[in-house]
C-alpha atoms as a PDB file:
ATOM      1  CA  UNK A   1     -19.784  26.161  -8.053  1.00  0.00           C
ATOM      2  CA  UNK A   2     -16.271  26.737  -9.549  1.00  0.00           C
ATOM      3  CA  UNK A   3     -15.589  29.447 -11.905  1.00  0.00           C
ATOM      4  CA  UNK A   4     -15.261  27.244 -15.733  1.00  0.00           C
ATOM      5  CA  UNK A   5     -13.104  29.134 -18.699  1.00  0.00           C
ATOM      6  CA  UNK A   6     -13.337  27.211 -21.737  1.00  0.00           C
ATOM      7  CA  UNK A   7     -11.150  28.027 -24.961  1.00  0.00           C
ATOM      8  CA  UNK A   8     -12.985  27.732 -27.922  1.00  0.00           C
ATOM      9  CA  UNK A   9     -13.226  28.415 -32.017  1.00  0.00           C
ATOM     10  CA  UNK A  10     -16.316  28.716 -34.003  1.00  0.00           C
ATOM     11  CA  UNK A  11     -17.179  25.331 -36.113  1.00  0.00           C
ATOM     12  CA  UNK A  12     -15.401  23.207 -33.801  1.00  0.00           C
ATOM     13  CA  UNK A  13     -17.291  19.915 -32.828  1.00  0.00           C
ATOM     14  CA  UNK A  14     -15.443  19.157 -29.683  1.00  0.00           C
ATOM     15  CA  UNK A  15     -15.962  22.869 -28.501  1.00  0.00           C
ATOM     16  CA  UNK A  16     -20.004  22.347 -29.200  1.00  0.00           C
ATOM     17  CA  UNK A  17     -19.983  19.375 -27.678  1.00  0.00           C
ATOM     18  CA  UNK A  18     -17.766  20.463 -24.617  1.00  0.00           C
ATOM     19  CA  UNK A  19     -20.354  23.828 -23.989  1.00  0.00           C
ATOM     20  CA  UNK A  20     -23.238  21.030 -24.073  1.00  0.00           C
ATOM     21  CA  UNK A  21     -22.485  19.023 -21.318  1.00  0.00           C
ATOM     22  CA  UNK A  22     -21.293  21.901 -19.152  1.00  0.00           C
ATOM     23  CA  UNK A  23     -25.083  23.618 -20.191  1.00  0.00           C
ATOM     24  CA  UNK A  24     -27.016  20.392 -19.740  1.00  0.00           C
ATOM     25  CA  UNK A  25     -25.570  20.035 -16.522  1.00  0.00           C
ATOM     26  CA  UNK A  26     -26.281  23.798 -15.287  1.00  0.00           C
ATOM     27  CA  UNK A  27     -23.028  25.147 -15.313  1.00  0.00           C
ATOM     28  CA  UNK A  28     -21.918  28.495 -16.107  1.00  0.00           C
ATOM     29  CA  UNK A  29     -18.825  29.415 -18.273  1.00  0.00           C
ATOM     30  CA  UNK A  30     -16.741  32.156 -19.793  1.00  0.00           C
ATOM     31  CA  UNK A  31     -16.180  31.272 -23.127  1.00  0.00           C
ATOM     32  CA  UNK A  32     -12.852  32.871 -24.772  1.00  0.00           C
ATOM     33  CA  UNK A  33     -13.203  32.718 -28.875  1.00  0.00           C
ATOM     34  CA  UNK A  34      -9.326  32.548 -29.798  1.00  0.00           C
ATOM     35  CA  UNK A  35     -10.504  32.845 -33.283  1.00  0.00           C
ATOM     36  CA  UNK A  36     -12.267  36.453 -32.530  1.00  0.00           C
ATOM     37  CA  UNK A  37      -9.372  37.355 -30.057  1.00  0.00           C
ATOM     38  CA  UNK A  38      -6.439  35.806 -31.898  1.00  0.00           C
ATOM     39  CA  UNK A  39      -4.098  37.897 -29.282  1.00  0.00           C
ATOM     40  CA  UNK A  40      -5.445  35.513 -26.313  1.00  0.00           C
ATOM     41  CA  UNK A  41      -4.188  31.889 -27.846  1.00  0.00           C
ATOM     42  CA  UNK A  42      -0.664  32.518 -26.787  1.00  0.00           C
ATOM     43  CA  UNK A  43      -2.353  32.673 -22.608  1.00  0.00           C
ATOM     44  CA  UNK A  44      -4.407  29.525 -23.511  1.00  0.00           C
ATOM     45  CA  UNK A  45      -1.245  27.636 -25.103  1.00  0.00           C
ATOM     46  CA  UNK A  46       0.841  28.714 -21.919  1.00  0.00           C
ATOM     47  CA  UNK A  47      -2.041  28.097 -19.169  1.00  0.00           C
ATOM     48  CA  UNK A  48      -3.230  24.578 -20.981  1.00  0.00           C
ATOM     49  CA  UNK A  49       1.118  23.759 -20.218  1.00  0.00           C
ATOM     50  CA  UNK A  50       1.939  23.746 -24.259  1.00  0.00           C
ATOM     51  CA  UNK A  51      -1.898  22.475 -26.114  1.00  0.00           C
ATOM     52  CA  UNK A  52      -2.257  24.109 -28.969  1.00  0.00           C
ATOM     53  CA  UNK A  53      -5.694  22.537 -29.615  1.00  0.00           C
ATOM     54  CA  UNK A  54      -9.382  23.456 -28.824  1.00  0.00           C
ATOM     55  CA  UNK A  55     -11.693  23.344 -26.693  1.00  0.00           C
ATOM     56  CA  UNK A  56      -9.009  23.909 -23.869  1.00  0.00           C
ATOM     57  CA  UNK A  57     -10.924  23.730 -20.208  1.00  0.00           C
ATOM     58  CA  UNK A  58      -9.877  25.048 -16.830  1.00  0.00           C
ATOM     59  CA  UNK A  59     -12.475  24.711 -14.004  1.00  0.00           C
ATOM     60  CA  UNK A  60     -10.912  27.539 -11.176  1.00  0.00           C
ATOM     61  CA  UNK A  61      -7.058  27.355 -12.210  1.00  0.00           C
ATOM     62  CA  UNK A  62      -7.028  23.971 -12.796  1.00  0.00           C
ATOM     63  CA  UNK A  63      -6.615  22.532 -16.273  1.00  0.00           C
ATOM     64  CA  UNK A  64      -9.010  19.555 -17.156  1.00  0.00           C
ATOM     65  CA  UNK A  65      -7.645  19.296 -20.817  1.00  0.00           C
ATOM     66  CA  UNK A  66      -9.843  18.639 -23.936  1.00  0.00           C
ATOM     67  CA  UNK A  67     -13.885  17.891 -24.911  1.00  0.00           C
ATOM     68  CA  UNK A  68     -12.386  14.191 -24.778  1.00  0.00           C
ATOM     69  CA  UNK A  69     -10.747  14.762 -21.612  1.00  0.00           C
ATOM     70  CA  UNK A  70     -13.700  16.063 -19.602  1.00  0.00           C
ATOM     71  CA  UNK A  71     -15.895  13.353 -20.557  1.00  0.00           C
ATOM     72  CA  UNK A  72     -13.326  10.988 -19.606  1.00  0.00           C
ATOM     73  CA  UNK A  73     -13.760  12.612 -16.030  1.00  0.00           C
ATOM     74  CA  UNK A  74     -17.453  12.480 -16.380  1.00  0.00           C
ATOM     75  CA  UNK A  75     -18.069   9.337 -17.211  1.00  0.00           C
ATOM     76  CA  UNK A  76     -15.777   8.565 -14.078  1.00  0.00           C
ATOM     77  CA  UNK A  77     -18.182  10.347 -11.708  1.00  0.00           C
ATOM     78  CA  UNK A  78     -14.840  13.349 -11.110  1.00  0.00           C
ATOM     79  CA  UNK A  79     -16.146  15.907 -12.991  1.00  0.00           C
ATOM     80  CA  UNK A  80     -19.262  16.717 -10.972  1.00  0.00           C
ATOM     81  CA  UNK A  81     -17.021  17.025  -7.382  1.00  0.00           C
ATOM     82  CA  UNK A  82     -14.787  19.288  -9.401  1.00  0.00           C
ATOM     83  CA  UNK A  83     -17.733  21.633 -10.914  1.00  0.00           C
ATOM     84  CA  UNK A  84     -19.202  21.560  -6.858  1.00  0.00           C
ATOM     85  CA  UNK A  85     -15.547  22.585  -5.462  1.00  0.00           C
END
């Protein structure tokens, strides 16, 4: 299973809703709060190539984009080949 770092910020709906499909389907994440580590948004802004916005999802080193972007990819059968890689 690939390593999955998702940006996120506390009452955010797309970051709750991004953590619940990667925990209903199993997956493990680190989860970087840029709210509680403020110093950390300028690596997510530079990895994510310029987003400013959360949740921000890599799975390995490989940016997937938003909550809106990975269920794009899920609901296109991608996202479970990628979490398996």
């Amino acid at each position: 299973m690939s390593h999955v770092t998702i940006y996120t910020k506390a009452y955010c709906p797309y970051c709750v809703r991004a953590k619940s499909v990667l925990d209903n389907k199993g997956v493990s994440y680190q989860e970087i709060r840029i709210d509680e580590q403020p110093e950390l948004r300028p690596e997510m802004i530079e990895r994510a190539g310029g987003r400013t916005t959360v949740p921000q999802i890599f799975i390995g080193e490989r940016h997937i984009g938003g909550c809106d972007d990975m269920l794009a990819l899920d609901v296109s059968g991608k996202l479970d080949p990628l979490l398996n890689s």
